[in-house]
N, C-alpha and C. Protein backbone atom coordinates (compact mmCIF):
# COMPACT_ATOMS: atom_id res chain seq x y z
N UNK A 1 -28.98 7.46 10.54
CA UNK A 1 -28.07 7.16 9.45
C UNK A 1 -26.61 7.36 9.87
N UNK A 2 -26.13 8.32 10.57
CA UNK A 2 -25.07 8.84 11.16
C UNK A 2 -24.51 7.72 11.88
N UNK A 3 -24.99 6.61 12.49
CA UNK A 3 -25.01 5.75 13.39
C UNK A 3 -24.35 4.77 12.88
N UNK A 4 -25.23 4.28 11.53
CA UNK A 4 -24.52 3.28 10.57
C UNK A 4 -23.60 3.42 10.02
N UNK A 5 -23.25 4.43 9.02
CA UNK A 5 -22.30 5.16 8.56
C UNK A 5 -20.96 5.28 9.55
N UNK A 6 -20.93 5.92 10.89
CA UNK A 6 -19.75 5.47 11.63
C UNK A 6 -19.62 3.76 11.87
N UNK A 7 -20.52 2.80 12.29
CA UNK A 7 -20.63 1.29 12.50
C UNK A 7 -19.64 1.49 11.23
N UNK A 8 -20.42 1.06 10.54
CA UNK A 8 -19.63 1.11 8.74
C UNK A 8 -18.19 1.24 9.13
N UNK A 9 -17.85 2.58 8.82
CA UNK A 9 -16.49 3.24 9.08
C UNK A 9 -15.55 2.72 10.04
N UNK A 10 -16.04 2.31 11.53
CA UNK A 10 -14.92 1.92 12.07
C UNK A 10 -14.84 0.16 12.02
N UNK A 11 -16.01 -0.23 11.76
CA UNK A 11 -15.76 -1.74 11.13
C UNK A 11 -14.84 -1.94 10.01
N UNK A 12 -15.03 -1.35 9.33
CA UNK A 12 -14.23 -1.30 8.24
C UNK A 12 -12.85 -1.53 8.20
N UNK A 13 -12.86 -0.33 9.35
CA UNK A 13 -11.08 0.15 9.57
C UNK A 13 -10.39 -0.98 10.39
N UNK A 14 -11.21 -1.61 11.44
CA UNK A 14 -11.00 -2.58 12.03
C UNK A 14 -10.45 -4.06 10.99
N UNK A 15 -11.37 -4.38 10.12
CA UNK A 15 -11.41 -5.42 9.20
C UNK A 15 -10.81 -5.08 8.42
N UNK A 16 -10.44 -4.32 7.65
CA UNK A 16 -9.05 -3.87 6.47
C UNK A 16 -7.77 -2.98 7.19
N UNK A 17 -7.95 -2.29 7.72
CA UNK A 17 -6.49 -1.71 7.99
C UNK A 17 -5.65 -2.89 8.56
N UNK A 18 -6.77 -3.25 9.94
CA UNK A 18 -5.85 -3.92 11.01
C UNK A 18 -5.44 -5.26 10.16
N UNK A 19 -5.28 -5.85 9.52
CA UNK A 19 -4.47 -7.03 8.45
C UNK A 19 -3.58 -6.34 8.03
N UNK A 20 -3.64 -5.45 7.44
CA UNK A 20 -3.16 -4.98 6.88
C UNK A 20 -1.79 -4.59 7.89
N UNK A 21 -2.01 -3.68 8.66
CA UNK A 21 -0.47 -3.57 9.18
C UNK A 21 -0.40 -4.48 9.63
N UNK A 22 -0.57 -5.68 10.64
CA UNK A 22 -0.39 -6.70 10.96
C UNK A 22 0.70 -7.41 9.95
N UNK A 23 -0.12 -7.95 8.63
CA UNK A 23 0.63 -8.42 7.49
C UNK A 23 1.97 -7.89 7.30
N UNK A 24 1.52 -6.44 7.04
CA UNK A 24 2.88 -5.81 6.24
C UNK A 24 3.88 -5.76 7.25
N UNK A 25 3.93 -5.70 8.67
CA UNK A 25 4.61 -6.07 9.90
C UNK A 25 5.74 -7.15 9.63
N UNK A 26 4.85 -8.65 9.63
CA UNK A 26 5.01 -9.62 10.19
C UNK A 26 5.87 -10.27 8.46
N UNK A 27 5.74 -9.26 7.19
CA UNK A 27 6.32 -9.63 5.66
C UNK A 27 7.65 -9.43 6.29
N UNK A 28 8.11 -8.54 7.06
CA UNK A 28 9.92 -8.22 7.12
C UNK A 28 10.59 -9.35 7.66
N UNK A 29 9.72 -9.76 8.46
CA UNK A 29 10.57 -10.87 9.54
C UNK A 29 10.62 -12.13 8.41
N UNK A 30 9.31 -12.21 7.02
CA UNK A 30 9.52 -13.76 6.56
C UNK A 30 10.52 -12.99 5.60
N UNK A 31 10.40 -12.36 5.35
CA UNK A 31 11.94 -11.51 4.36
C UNK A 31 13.11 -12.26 4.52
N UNK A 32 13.56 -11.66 6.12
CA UNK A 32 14.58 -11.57 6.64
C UNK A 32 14.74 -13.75 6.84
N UNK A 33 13.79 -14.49 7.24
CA UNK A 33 14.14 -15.92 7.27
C UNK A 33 14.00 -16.55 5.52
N UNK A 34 13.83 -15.70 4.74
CA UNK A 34 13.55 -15.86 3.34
C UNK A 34 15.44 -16.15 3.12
N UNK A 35 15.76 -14.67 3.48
CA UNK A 35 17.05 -14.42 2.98
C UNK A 35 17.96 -15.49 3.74
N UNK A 36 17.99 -15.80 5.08
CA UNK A 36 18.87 -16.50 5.72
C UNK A 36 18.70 -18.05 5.13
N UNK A 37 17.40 -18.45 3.77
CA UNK A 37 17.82 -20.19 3.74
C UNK A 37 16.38 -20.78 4.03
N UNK A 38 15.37 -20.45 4.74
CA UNK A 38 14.08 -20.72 5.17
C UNK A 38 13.26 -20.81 3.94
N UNK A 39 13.02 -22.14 3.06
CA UNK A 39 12.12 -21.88 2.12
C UNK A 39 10.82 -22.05 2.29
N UNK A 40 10.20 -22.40 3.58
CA UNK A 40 8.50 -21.76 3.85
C UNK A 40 8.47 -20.47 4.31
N UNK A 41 9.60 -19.64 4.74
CA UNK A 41 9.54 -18.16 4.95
C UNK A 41 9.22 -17.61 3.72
N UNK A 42 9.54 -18.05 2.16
CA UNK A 42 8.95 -17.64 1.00
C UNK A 42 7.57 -17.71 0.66
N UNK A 43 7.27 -18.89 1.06
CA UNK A 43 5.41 -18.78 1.24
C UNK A 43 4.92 -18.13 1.65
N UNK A 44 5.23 -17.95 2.96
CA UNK A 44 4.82 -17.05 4.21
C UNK A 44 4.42 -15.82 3.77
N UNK A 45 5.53 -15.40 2.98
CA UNK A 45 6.30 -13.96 2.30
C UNK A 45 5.11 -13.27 1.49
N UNK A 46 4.95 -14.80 0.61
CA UNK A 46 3.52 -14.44 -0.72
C UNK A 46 2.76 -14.69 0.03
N UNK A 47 2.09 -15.03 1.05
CA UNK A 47 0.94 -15.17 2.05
C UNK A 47 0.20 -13.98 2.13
N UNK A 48 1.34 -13.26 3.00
CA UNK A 48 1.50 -12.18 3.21
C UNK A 48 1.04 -10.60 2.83
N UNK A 49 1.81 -11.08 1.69
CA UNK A 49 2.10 -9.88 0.54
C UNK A 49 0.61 -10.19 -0.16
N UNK A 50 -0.03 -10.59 0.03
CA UNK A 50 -1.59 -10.93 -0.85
C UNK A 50 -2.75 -10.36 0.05
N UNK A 51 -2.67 -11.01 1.64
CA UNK A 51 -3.42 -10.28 2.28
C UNK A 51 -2.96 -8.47 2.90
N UNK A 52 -2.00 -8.15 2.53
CA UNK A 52 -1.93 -6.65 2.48
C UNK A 52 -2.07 -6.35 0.79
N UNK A 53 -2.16 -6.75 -0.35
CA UNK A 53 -2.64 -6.30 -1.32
C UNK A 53 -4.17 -6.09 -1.47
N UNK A 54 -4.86 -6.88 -0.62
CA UNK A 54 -6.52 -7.28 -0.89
C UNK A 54 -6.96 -6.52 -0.47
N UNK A 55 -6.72 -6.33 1.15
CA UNK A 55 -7.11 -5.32 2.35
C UNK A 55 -7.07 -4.74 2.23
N UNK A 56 -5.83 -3.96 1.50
CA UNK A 56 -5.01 -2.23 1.06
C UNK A 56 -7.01 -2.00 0.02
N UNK A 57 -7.22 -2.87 -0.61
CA UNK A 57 -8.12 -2.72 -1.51
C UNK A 57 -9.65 -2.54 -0.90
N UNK A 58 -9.71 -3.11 0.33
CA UNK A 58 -10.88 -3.45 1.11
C UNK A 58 -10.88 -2.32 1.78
N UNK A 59 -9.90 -1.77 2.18
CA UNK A 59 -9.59 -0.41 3.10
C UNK A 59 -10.03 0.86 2.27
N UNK A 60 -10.32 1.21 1.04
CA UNK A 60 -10.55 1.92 0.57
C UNK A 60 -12.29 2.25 1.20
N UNK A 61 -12.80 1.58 1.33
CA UNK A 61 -14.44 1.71 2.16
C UNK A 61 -13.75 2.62 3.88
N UNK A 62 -13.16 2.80 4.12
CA UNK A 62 -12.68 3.15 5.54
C UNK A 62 -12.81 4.90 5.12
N UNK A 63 -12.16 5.18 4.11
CA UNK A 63 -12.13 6.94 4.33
C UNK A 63 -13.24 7.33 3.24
N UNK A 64 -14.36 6.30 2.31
CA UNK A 64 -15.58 6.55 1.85
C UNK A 64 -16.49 6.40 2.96
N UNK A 65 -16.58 6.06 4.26
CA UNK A 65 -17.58 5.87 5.05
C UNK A 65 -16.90 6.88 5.75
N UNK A 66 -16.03 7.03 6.07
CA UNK A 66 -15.36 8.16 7.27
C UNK A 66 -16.04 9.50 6.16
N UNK A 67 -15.27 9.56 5.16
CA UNK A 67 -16.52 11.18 4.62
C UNK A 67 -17.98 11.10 4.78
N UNK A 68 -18.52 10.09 4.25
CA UNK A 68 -20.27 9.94 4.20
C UNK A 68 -20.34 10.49 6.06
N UNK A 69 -20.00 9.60 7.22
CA UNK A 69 -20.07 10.21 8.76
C UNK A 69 -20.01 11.69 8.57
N UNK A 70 -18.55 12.09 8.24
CA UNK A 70 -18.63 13.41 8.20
C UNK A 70 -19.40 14.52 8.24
N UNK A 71 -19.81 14.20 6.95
CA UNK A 71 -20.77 15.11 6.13
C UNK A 71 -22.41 15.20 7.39
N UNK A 72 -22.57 14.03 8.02
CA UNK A 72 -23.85 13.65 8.29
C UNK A 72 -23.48 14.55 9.77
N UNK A 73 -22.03 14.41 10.48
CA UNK A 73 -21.86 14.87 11.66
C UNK A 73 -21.29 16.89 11.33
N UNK A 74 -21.43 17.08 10.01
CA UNK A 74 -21.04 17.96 9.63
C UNK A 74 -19.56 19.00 10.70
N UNK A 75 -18.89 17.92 10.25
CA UNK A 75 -17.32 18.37 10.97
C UNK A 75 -16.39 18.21 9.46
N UNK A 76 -16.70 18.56 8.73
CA UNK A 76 -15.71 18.10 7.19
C UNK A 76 -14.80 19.35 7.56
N UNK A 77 -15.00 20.82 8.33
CA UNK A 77 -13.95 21.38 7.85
C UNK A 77 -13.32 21.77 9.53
N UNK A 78 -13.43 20.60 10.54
CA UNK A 78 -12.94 20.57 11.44
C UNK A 78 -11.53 20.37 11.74
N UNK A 79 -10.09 20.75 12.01
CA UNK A 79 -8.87 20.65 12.51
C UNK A 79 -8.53 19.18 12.22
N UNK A 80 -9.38 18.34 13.13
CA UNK A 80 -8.78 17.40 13.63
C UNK A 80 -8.88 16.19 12.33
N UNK A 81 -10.13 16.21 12.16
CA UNK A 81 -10.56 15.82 10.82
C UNK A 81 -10.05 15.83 9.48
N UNK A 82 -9.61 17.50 9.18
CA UNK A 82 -8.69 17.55 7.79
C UNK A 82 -6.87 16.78 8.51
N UNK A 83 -6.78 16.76 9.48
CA UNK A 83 -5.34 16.73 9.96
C UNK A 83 -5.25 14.82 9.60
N UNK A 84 -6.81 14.41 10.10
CA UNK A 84 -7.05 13.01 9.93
C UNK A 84 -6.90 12.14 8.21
N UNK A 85 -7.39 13.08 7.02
CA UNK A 85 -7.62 12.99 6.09
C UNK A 85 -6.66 12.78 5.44
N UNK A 86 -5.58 14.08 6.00
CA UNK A 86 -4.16 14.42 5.32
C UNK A 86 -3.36 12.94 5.50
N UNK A 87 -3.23 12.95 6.81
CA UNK A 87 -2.57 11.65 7.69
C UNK A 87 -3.03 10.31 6.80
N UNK A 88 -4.33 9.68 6.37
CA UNK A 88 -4.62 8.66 5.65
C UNK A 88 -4.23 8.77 3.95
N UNK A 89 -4.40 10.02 3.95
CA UNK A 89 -3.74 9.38 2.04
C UNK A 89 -2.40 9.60 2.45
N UNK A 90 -1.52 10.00 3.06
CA UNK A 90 -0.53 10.17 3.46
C UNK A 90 -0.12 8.35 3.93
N UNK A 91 -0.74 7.71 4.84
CA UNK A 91 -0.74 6.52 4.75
C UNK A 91 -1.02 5.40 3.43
N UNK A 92 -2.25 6.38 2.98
CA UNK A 92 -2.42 5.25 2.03
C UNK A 92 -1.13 5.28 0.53
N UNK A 93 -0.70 6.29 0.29
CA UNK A 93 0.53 6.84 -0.04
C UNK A 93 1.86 5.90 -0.22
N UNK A 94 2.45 6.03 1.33
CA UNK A 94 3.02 4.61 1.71
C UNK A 94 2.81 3.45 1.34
N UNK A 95 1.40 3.09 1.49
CA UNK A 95 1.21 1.47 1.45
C UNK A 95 0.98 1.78 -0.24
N UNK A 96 0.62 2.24 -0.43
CA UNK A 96 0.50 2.10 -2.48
C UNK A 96 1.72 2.23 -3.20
N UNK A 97 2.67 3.11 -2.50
CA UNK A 97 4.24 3.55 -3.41
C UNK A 97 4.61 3.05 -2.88
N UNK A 98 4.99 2.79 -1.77
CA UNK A 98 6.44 2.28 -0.89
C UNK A 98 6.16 0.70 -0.53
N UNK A 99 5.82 -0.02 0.15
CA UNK A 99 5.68 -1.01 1.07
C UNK A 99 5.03 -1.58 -0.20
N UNK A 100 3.67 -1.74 -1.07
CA UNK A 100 3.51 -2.94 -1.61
C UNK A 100 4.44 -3.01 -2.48
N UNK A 101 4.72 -2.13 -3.57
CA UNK A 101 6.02 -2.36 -4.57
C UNK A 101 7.02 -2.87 -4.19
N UNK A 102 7.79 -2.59 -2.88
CA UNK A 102 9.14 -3.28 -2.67
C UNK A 102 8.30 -5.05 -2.13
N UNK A 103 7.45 -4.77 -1.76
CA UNK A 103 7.14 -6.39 -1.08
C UNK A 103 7.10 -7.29 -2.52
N UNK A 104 6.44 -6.83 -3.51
CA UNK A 104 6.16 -7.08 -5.20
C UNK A 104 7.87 -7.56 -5.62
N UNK A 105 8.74 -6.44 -5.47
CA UNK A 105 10.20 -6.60 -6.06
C UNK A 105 10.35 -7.84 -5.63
N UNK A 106 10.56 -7.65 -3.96
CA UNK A 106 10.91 -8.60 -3.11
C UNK A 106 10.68 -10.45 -3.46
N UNK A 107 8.96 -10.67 -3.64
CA UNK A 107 8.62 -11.82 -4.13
C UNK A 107 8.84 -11.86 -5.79
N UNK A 108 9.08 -10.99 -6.91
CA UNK A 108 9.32 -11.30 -8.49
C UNK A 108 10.31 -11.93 -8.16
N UNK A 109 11.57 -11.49 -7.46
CA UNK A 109 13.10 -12.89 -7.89
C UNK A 109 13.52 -13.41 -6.88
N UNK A 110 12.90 -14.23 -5.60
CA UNK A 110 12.64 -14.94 -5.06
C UNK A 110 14.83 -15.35 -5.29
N UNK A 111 14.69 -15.64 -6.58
CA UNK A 111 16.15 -16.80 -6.22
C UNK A 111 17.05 -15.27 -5.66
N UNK A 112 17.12 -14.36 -6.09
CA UNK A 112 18.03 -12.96 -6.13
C UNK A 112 17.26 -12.50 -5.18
N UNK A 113 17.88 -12.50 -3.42
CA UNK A 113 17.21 -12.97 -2.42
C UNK A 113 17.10 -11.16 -2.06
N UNK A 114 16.72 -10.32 -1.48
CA UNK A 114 16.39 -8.73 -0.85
C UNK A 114 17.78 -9.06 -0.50
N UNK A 115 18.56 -7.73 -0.51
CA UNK A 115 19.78 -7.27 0.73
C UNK A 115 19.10 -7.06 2.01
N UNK A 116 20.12 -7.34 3.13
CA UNK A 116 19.35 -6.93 4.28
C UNK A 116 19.02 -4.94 4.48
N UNK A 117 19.65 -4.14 3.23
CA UNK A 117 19.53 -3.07 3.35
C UNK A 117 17.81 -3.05 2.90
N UNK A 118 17.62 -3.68 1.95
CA UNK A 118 16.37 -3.26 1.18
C UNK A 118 15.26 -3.24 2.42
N UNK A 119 15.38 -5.17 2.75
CA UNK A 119 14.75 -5.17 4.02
C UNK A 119 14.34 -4.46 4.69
N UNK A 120 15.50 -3.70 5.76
CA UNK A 120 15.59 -2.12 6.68
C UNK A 120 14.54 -1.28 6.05
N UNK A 121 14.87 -0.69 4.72
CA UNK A 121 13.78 -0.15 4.20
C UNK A 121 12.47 -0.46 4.12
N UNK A 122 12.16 -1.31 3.96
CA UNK A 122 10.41 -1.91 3.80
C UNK A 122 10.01 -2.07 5.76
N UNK A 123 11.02 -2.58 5.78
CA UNK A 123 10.82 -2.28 7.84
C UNK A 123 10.22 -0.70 7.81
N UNK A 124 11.15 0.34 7.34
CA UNK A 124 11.20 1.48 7.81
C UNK A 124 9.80 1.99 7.28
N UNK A 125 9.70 1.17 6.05
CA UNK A 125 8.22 2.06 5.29
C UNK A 125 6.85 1.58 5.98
N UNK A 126 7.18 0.30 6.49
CA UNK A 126 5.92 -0.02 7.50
C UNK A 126 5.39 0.62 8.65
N UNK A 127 6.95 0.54 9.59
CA UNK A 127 6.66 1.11 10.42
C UNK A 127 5.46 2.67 10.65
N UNK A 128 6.37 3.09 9.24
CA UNK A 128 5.63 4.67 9.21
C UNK A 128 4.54 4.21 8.79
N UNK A 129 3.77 3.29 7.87
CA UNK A 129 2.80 3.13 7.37
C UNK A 129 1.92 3.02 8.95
N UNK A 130 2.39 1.95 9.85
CA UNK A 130 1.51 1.89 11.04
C UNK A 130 1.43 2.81 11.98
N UNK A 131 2.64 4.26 12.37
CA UNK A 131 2.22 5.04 12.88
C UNK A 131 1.47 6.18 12.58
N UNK A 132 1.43 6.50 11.15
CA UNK A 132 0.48 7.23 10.35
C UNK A 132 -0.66 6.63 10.90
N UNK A 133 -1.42 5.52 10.63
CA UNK A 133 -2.90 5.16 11.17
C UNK A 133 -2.90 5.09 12.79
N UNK A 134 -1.95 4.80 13.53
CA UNK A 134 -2.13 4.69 14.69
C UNK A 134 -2.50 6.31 15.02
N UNK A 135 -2.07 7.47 14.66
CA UNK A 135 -2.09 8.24 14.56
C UNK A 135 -3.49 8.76 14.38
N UNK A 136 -3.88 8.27 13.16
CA UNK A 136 -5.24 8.90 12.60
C UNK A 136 -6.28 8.13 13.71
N UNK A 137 -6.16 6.74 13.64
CA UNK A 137 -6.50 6.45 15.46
C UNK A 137 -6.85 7.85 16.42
N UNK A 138 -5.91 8.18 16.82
CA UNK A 138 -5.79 8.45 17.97
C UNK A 138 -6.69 10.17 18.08
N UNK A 139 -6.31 10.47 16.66
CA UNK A 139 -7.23 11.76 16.31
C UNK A 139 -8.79 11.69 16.21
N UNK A 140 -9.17 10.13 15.67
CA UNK A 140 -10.45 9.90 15.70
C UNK A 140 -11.38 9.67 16.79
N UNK A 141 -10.27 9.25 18.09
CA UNK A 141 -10.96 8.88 19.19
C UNK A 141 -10.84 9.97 20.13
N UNK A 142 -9.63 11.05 19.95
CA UNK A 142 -9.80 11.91 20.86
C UNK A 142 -10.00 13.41 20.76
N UNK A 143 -10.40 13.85 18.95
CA UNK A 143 -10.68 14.53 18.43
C UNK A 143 -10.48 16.15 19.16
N UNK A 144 -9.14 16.28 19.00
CA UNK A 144 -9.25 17.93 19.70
C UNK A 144 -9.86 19.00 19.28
N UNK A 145 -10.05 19.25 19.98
CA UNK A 145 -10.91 21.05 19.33
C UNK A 145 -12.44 20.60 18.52
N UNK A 146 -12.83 19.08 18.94
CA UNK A 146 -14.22 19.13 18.55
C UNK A 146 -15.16 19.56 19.28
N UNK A 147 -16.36 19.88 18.77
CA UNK A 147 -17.57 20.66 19.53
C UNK A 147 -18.32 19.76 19.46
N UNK A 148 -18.05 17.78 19.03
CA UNK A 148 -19.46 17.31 19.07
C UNK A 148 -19.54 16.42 20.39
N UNK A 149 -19.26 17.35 21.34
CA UNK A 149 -19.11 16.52 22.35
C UNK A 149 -18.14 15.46 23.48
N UNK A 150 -16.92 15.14 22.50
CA UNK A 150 -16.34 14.07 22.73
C UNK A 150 -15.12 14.96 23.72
């Protein structure tokens, strides 16, 4: 069961996160050709902004299968693990307050185009959104101070 349950979990994370920052990435740049005059950079924009709304939603199976593993590999009150936990609502945080709402502002008045300040910001909230998971990444694969082997 342990077996599936991780399959599960890092499929998951694979198939919803990775759109997900990808998307929310690649929203600043149609922003930024939004603002300069580009009116398929506005499509692009709502393209965008839909597949990081869905995913953000699909991604929720990523830290319900990452606990169910847990529990089965019984490491729930392991270092690396709570440090991992903290780090994803901490991400998911970001992408729920910060990054989809301004992307939301961003596409409601389309004619009343983002400042390039706002922009910077939703840059800045991504970025952190993607090193938070790159992060939890990197804890999952190289798990310090675990005893199950790895």
């Amino acid at each position: 069961m342990t077996k599936f349950l991780l399959s599960v979990h890092v499929l998951a994370a694979i198939i919803a996160v990775g759109p997900v920052t990808v998307a929310a990435s690649m929203f600043t740049a149609a922003a930024r050709r939004a603002l300069a005059g580009d009116s398929p950079a506005l499509a692009t924009a709502r393209t965008l902004h839909r597949i990081c709304r869905v995913y953000a939603v699909v991604g929720i199976a990523v830290p319900v299968f990452g606990f169910a593993t847990a529990v089965n590999l019984r490491v729930l009150g392991d270092a690396w693990l709570i440090v991992s936990i903290v780090l994803t609502a901490i991400a998911a945080a970001v992408l729920g307050l910060l990054v989809l709402p301004h992307q939301s502002a961003m596409l409601a008045h389309p004619p009343d185009a983002p400042t390039r300040s706002a922009i910077g910001r939703l840059a800045m909230h991504t970025g952190l959104f993607n090193l938070l998971w790159a992060t939890v990444t990197v804890l999952m694969i190289v798990r310090p101070g675990s005893t199950t082997g790895a």
